[in-house]
Every structure is written in C-alpha cells, then in structure tokens.
PDB file of N, CA and C in Angstrom:
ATOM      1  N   UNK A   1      15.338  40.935 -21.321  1.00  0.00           N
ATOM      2  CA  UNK A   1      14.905  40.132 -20.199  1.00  0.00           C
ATOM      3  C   UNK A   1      15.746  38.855 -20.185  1.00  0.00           C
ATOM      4  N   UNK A   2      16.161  38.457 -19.014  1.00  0.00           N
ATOM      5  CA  UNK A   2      17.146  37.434 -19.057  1.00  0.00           C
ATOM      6  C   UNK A   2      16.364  35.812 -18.997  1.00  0.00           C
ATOM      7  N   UNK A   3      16.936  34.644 -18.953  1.00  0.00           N
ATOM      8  CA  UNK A   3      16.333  33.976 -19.220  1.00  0.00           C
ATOM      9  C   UNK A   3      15.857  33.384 -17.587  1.00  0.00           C
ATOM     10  N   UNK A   4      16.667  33.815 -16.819  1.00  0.00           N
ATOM     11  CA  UNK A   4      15.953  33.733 -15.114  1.00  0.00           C
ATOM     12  C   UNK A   4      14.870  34.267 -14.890  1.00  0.00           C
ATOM     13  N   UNK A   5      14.526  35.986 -15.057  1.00  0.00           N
ATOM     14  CA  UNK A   5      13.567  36.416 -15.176  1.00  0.00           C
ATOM     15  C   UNK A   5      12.431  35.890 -15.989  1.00  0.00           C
ATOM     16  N   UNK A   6      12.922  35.630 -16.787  1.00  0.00           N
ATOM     17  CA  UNK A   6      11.286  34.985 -17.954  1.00  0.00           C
ATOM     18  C   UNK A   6      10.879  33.485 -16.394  1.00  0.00           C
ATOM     19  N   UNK A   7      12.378  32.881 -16.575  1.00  0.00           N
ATOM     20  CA  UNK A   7      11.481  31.453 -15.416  1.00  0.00           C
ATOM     21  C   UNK A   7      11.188  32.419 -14.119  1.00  0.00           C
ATOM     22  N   UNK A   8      11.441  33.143 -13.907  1.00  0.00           N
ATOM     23  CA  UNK A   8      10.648  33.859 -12.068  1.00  0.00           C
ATOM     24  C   UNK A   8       9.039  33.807 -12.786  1.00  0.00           C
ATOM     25  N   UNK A   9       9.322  34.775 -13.950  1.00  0.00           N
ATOM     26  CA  UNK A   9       7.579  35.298 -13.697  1.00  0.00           C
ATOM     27  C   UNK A   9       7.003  34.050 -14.799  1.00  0.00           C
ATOM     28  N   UNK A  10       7.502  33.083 -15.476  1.00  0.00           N
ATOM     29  CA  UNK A  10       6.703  32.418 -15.774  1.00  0.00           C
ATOM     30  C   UNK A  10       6.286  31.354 -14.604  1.00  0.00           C
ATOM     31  N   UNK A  11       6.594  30.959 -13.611  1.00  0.00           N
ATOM     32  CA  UNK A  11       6.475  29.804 -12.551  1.00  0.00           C
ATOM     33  C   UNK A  11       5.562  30.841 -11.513  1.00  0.00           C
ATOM     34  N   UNK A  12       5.503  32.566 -11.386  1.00  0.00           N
ATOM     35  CA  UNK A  12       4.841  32.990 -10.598  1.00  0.00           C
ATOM     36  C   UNK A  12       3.577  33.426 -11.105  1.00  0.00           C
ATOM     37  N   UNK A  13       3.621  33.452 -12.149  1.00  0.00           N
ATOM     38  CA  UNK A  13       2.276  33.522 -13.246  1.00  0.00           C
ATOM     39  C   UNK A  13       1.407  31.762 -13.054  1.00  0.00           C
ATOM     40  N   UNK A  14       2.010  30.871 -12.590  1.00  0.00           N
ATOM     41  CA  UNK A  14       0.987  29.756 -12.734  1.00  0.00           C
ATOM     42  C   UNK A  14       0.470  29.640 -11.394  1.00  0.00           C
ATOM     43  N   UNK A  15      -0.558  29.250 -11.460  1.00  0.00           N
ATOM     44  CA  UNK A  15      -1.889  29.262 -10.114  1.00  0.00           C
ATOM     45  C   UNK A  15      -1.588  28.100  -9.752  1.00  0.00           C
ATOM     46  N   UNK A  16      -1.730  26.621 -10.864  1.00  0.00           N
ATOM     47  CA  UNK A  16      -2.131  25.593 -10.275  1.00  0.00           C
ATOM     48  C   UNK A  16      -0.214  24.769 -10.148  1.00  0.00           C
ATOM     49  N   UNK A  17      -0.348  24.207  -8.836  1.00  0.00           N
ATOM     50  CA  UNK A  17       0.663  23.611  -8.462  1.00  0.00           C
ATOM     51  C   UNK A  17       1.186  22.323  -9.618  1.00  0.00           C
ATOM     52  N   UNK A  18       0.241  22.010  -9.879  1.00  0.00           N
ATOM     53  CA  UNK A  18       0.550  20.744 -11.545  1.00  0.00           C
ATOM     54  C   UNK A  18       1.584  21.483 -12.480  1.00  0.00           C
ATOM     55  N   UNK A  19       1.390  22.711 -12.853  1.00  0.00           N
ATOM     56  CA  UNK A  19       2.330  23.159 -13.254  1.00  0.00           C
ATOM     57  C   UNK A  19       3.715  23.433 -13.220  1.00  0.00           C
ATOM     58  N   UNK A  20       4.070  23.388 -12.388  1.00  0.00           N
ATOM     59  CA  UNK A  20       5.406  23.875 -11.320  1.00  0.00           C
ATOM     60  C   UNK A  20       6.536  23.258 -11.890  1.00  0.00           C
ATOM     61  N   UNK A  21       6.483  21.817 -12.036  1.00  0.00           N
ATOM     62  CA  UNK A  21       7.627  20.519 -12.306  1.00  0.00           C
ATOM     63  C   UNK A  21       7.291  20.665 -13.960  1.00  0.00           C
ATOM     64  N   UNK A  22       6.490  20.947 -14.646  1.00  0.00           N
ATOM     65  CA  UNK A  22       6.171  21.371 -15.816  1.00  0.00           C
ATOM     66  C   UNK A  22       6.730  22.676 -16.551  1.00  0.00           C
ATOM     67  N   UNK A  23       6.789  23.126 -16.110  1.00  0.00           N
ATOM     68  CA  UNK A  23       7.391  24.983 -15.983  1.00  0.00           C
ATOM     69  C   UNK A  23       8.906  24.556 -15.839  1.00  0.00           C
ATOM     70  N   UNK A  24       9.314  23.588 -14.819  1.00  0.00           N
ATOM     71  CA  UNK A  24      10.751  23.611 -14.844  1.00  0.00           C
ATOM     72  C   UNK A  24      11.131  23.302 -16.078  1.00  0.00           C
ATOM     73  N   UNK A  25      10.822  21.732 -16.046  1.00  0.00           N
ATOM     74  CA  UNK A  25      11.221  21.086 -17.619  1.00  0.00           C
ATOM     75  C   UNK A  25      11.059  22.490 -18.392  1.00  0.00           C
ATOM     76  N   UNK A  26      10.300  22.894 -18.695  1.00  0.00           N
ATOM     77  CA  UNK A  26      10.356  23.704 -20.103  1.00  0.00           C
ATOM     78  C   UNK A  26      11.283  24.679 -19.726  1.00  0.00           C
ATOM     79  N   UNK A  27      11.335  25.015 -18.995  1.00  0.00           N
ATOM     80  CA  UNK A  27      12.560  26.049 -18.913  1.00  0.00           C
ATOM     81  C   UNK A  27      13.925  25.662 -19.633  1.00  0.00           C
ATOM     82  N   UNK A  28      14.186  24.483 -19.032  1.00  0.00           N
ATOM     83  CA  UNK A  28      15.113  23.633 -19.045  1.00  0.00           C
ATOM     84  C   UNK A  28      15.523  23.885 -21.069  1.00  0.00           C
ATOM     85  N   UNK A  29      14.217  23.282 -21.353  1.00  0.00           N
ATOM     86  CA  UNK A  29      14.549  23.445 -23.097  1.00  0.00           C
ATOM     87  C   UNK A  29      14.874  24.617 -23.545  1.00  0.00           C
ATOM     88  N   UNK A  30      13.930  25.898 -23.162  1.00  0.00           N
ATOM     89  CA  UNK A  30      14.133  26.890 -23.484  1.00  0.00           C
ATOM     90  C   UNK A  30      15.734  27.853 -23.489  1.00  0.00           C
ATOM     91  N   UNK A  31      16.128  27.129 -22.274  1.00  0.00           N
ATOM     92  CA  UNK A  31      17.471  27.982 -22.179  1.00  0.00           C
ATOM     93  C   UNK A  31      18.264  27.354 -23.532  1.00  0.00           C
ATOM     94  N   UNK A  32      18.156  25.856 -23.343  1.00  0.00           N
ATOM     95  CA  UNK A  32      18.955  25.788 -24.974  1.00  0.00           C
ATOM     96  C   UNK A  32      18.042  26.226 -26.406  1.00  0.00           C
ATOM     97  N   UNK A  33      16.922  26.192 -26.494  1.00  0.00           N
ATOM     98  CA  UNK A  33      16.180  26.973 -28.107  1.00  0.00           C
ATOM     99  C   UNK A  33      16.442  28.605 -27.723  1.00  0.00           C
ATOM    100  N   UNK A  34      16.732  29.141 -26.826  1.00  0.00           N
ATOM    101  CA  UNK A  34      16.705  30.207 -27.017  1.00  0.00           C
ATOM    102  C   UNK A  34      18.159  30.801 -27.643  1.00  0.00           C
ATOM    103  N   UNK A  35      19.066  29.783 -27.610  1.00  0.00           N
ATOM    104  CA  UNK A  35      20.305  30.272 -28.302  1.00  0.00           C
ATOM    105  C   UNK A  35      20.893  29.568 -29.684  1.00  0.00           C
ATOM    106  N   UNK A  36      19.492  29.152 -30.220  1.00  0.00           N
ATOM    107  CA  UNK A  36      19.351  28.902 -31.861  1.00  0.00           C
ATOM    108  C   UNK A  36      18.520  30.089 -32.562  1.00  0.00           C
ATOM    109  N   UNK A  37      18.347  29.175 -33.772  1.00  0.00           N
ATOM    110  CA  UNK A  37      17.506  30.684 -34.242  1.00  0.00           C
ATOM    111  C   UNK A  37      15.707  29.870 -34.500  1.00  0.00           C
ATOM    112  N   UNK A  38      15.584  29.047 -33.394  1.00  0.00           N
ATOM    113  CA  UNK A  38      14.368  28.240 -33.517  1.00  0.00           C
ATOM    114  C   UNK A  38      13.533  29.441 -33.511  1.00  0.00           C
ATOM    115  N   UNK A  39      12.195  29.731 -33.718  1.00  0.00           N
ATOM    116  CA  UNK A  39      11.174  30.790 -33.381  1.00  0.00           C
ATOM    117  C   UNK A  39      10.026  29.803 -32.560  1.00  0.00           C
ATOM    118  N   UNK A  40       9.303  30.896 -32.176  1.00  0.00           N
ATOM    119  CA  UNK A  40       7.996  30.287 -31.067  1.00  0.00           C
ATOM    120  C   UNK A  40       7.125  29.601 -32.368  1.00  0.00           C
ATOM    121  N   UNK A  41       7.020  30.874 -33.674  1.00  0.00           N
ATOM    122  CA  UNK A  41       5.938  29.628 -34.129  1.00  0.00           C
ATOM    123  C   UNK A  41       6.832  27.819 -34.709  1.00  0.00           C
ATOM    124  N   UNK A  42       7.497  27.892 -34.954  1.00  0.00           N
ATOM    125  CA  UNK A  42       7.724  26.884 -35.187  1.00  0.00           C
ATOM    126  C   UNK A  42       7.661  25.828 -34.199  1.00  0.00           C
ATOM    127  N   UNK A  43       8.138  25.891 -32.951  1.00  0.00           N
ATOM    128  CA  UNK A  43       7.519  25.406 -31.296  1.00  0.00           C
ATOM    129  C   UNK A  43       6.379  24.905 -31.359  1.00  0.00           C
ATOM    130  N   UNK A  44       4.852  26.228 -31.638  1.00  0.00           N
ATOM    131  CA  UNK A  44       4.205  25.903 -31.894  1.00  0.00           C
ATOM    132  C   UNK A  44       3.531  24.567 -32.781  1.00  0.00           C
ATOM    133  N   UNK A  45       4.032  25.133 -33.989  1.00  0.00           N
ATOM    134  CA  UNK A  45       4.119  23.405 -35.019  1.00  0.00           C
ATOM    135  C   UNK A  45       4.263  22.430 -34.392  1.00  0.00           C
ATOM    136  N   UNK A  46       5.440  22.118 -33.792  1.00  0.00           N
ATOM    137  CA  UNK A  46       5.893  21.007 -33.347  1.00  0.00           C
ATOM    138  C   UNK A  46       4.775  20.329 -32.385  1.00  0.00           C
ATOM    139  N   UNK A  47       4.453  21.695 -31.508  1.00  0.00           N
ATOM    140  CA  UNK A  47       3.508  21.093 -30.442  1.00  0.00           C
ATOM    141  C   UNK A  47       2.206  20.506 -31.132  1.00  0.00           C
ATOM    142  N   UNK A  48       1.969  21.324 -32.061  1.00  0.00           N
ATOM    143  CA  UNK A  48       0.279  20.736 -32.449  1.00  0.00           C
ATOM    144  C   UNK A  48       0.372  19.686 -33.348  1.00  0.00           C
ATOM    145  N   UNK A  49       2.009  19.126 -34.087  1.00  0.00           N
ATOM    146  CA  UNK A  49       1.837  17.627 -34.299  1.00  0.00           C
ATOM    147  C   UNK A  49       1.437  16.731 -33.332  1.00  0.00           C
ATOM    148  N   UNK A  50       2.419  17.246 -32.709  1.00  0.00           N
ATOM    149  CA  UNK A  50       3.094  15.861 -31.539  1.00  0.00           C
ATOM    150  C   UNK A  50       1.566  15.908 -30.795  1.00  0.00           C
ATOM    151  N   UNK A  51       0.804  16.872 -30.106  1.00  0.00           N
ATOM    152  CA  UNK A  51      -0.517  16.662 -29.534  1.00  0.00           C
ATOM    153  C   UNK A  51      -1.815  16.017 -30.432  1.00  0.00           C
ATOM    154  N   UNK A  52      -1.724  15.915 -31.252  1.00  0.00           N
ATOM    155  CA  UNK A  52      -2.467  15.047 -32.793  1.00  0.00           C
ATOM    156  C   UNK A  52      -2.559  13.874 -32.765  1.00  0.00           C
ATOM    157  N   UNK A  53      -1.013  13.678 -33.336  1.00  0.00           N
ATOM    158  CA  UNK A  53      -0.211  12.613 -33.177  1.00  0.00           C
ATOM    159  C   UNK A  53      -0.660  11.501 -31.533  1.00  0.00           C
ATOM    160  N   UNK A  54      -0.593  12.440 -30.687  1.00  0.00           N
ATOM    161  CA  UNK A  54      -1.118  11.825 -29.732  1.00  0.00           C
ATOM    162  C   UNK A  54      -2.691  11.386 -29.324  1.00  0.00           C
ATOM    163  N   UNK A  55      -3.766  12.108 -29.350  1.00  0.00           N
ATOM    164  CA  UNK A  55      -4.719  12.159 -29.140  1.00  0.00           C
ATOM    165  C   UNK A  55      -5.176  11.428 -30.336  1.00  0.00           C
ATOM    166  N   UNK A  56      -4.469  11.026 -31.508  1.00  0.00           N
ATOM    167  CA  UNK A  56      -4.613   9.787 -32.798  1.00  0.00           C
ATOM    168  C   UNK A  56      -4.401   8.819 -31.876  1.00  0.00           C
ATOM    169  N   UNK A  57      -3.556   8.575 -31.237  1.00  0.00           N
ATOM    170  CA  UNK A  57      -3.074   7.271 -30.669  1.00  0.00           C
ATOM    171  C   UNK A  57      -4.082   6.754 -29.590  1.00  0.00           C
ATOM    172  N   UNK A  58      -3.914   7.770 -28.791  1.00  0.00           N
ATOM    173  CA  UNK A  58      -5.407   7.508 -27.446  1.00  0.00           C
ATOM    174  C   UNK A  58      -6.374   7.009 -28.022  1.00  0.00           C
ATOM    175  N   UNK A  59      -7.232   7.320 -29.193  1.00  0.00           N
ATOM    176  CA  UNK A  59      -8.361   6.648 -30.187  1.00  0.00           C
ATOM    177  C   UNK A  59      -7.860   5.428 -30.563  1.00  0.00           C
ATOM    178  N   UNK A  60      -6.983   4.771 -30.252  1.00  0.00           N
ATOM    179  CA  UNK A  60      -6.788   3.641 -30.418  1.00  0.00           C
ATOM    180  C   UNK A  60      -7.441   2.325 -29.786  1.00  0.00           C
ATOM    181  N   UNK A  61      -6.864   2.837 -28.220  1.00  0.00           N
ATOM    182  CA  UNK A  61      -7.385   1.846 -27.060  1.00  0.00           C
ATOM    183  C   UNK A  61      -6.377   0.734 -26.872  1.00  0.00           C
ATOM    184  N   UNK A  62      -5.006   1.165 -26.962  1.00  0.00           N
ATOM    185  CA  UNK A  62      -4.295  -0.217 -26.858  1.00  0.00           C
ATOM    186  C   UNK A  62      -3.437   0.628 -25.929  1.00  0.00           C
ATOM    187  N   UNK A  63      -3.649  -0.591 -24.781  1.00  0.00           N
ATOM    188  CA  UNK A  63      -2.823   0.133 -23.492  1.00  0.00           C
ATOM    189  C   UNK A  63      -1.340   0.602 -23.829  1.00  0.00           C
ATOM    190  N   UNK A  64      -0.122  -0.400 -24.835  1.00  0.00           N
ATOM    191  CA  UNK A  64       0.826  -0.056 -24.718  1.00  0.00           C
ATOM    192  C   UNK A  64       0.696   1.742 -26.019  1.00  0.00           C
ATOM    193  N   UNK A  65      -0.056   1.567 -26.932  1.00  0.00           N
ATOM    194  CA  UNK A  65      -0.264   2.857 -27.361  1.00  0.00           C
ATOM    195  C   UNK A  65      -0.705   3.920 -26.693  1.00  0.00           C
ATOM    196  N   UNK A  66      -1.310   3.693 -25.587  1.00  0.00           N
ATOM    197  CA  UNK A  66      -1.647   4.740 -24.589  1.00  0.00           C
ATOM    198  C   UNK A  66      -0.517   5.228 -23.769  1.00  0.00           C
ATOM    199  N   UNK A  67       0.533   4.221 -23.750  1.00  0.00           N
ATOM    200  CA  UNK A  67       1.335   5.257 -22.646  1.00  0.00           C
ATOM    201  C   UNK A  67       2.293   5.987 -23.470  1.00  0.00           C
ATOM    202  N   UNK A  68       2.364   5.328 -25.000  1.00  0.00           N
ATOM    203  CA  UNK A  68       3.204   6.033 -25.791  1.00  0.00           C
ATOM    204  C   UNK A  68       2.523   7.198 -26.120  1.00  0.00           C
ATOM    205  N   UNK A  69       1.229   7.121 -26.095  1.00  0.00           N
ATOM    206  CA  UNK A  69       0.431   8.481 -26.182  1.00  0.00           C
ATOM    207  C   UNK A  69       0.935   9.450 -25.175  1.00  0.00           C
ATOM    208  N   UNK A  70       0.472   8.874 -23.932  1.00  0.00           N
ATOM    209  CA  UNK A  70       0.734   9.858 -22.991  1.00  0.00           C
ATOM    210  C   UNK A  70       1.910  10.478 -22.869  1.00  0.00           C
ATOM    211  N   UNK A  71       3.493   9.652 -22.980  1.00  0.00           N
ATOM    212  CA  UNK A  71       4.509  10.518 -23.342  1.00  0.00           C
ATOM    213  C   UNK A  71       4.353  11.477 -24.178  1.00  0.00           C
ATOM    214  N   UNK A  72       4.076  11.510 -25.504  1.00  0.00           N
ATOM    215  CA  UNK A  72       3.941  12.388 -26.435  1.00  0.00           C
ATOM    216  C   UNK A  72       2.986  13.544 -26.090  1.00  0.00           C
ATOM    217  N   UNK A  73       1.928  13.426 -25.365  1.00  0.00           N
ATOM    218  CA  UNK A  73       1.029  14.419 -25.041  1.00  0.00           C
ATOM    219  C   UNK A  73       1.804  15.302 -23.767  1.00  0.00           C
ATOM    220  N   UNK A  74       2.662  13.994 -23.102  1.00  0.00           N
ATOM    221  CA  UNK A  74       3.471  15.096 -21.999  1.00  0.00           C
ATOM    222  C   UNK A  74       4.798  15.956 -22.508  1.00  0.00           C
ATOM    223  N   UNK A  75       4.736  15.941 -23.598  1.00  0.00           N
ATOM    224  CA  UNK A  75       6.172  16.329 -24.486  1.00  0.00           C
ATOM    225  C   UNK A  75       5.334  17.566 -25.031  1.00  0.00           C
ATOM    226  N   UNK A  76       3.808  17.322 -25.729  1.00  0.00           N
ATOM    227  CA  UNK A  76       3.155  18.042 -26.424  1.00  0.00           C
ATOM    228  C   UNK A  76       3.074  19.730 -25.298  1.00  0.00           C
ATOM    229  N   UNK A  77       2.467  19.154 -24.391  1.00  0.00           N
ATOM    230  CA  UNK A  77       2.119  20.070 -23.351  1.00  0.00           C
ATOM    231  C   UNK A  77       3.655  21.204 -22.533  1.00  0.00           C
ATOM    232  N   UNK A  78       4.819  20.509 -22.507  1.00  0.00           N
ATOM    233  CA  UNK A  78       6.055  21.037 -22.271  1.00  0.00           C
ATOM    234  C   UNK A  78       6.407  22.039 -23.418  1.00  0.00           C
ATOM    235  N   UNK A  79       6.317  21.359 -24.591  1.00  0.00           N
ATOM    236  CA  UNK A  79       6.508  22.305 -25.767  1.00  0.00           C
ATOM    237  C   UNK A  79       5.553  23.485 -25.937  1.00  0.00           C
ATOM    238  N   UNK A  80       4.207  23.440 -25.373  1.00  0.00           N
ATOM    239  CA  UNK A  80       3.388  24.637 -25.096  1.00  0.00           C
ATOM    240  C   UNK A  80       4.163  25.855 -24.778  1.00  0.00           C
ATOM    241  N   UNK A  81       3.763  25.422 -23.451  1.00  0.00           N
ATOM    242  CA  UNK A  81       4.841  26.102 -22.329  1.00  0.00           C
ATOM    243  C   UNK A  81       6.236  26.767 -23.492  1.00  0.00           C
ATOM    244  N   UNK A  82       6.860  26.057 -23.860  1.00  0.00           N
ATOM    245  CA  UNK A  82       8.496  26.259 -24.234  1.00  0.00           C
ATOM    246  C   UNK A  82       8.034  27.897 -25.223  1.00  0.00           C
ATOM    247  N   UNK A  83       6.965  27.235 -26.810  1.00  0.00           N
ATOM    248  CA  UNK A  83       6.570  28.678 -27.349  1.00  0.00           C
ATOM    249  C   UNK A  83       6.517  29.786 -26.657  1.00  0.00           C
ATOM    250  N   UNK A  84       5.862  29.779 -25.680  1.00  0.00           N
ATOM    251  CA  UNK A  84       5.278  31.220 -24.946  1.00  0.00           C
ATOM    252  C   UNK A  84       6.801  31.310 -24.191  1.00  0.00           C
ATOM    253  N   UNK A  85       7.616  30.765 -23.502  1.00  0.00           N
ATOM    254  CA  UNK A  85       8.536  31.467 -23.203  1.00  0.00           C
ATOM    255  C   UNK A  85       9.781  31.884 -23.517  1.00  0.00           C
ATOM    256  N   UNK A  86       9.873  31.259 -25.171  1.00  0.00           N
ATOM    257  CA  UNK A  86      10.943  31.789 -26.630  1.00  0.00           C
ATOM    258  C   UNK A  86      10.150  32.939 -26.542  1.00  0.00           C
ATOM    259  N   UNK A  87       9.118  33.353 -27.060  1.00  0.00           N
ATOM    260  CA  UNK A  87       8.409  34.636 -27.625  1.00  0.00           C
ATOM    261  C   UNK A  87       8.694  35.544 -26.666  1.00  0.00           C
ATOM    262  N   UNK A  88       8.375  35.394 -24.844  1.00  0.00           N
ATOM    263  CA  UNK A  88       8.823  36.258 -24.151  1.00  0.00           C
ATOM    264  C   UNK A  88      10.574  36.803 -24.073  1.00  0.00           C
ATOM    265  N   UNK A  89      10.819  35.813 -24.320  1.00  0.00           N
ATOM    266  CA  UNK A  89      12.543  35.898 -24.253  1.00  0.00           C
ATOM    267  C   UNK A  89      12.993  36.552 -25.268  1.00  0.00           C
ATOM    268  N   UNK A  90      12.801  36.178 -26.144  1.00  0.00           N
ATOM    269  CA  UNK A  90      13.040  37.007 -27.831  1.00  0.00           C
ATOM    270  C   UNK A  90      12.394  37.929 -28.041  1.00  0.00           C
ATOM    271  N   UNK A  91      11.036  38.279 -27.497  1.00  0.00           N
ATOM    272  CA  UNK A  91      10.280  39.474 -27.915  1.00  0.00           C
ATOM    273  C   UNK A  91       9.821  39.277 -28.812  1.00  0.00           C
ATOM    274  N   UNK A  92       9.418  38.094 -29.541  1.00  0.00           N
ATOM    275  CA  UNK A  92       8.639  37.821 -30.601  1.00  0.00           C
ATOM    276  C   UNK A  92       6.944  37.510 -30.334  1.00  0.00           C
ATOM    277  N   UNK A  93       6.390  38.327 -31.310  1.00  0.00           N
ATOM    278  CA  UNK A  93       4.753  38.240 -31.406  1.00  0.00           C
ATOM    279  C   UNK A  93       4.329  37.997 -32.496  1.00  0.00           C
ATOM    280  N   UNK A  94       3.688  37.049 -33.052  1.00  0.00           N
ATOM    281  CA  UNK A  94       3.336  36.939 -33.905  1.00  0.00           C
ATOM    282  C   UNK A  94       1.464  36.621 -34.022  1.00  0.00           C
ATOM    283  N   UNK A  95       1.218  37.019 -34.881  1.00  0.00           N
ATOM    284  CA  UNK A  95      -0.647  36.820 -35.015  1.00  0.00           C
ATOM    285  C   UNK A  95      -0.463  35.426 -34.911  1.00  0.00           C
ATOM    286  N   UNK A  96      -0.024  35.087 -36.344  1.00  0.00           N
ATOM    287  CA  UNK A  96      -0.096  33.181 -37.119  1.00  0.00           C
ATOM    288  C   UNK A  96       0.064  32.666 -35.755  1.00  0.00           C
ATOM    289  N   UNK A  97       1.356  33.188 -35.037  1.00  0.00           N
ATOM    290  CA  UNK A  97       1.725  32.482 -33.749  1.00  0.00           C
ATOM    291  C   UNK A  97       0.712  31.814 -32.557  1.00  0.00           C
ATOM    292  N   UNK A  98      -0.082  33.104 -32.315  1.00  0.00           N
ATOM    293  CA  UNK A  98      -0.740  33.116 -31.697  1.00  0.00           C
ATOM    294  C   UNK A  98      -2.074  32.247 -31.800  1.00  0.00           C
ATOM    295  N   UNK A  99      -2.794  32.901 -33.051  1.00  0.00           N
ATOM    296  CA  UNK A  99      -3.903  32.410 -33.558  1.00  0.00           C
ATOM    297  C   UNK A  99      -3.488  30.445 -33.351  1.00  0.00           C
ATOM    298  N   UNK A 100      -2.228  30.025 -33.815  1.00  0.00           N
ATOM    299  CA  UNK A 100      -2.230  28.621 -33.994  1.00  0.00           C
ATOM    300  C   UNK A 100      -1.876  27.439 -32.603  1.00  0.00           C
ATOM    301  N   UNK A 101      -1.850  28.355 -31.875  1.00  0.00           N
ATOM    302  CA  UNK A 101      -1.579  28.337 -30.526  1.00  0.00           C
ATOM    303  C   UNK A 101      -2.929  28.263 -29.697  1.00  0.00           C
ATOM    304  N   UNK A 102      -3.627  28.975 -30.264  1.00  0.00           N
ATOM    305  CA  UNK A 102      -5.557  28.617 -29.750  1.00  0.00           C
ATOM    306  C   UNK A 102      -6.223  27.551 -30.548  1.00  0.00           C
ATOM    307  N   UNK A 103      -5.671  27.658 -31.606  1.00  0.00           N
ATOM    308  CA  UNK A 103      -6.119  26.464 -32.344  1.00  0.00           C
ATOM    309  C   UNK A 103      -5.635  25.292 -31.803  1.00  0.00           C
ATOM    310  N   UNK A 104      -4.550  25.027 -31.887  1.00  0.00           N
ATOM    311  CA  UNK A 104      -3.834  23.543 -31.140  1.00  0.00           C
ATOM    312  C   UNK A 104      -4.136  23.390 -29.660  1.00  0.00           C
ATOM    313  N   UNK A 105      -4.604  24.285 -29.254  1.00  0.00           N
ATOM    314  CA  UNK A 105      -4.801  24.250 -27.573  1.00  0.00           C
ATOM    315  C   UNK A 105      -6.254  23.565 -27.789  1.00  0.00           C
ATOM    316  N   UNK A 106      -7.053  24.171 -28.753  1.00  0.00           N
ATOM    317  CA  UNK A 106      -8.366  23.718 -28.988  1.00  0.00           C
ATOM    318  C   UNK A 106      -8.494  22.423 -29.275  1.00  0.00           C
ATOM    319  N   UNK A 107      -7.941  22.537 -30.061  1.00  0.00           N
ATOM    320  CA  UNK A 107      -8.130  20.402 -30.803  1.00  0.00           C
ATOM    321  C   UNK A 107      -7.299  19.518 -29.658  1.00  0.00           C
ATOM    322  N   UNK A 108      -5.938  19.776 -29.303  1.00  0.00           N
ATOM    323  CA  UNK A 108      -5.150  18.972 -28.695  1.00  0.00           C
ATOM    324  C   UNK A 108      -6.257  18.302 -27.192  1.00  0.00           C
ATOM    325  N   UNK A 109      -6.122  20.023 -26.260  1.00  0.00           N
ATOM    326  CA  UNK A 109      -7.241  19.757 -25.233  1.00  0.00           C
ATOM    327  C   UNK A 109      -8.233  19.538 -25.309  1.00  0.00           C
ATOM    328  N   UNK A 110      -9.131  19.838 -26.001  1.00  0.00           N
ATOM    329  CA  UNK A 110     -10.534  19.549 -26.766  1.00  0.00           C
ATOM    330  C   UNK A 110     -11.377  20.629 -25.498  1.00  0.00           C
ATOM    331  N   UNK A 111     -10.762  21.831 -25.171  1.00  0.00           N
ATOM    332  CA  UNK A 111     -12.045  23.070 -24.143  1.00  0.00           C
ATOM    333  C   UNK A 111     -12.927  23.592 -25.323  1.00  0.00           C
ATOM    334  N   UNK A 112     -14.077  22.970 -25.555  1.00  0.00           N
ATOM    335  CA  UNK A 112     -14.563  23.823 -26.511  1.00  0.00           C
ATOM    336  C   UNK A 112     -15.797  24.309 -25.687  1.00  0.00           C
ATOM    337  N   UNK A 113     -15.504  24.513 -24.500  1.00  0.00           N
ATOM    338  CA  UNK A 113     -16.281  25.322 -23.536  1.00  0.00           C
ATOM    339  C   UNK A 113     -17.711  24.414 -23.125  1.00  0.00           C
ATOM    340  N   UNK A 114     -17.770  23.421 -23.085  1.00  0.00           N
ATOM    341  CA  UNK A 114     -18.937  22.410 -22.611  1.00  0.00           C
ATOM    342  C   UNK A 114     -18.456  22.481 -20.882  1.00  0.00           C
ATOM    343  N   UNK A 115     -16.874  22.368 -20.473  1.00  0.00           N
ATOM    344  CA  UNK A 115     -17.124  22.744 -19.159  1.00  0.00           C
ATOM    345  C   UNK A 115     -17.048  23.951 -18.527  1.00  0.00           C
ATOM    346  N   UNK A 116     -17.353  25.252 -19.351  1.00  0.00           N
ATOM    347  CA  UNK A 116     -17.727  26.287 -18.411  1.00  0.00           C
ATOM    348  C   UNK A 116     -18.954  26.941 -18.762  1.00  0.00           C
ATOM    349  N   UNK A 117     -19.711  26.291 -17.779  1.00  0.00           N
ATOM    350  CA  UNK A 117     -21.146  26.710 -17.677  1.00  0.00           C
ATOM    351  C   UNK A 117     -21.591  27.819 -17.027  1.00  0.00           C
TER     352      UNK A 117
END
C-alpha cells in the first residue's frame, strides 16, 4: 500500500472535520518515519510520554505552562494518528502495540466512559 493510499483512506475514514488539518500534519511525518526503521510501537511511546508530560503540566494552572501544555498535547495527539498510519503502511500489528495505544488514549484523554451514557 503506498503511502497516498494509506492518506486517501486515512482522511476518508475520519467523520469529524477537526480532524482533517490533523490527518494532514501526520501524514506529513509519516512519509518521513516511514523510511526509517522507527516502528508504530515506539510512536506509540513517544505519544504516551509527551501526552503525560502534558496533562502533568495542565495540573499546574500557570497560563504560560498551559500553552506549553497544549503544544505538547497537540504534538501528543498528531503522533497518535502517525502510529496507526506506520502500522498500516508497514503492515505491522502488534498486541503490546495496540493494547498501549488504549491505554495512553485512556489516561492521556481521560474517556473512561462517564460520557457515554
């Protein structure tokens, strides 16, 4: 699968329009990690520091730490994205991958299902 195809159906796979300019950027990275020998889980890693790392900072309450938060959480959230579309591109699946990928989605976003009632 080429790396156009992965961006067609990953940008036609997203519903919500927020995504769109989000999906680009990551593309953007992906075309260059995809011609290292980076892997998705390691992506992963990265993302569930850097979203930590961030959501540490937000518990702060200091405006200029907040926007440095928010960069990092908007870096966190791009790098999401980036895992899932190394793994499609490479054909890599991994459990650990996966499994740590619900986990960091869990803590980073904090859905622990209080809003779907």
């Amino acid at each position: 699968m080429s790396l156009k195809e992965v961006r067609k159906k990953a940008i036609k796979d997203d519903t919500d329009i927020f995504y769109y300019p989000i999906r680009y950027i990551s593309t953007i990275i992906t075309m260059f990690l995809v011609k290292t020998n980076v892997t998705p889980l390691q992506v992963t890693w990265v993302h569930f520091i850097i979203g930590t790392i961030a959501a540490i900072l937000f518990g702060f309450g200091n405006y200029g730490l907040a926007i440095f938060a928010f960069c990092l959480f908007f870096l966190s959230i791009v790098l999401d994205m980036v895992d899932g579309e190394i793994a499609r591109y490479k054909e890599i699946r991994s459990e650990v991958s996966v499994w740590l990928d619900h986990i960091s989605d869990f803590n980073i976003f904090i859905d622990n299902g209080h809003n779907s009632r």
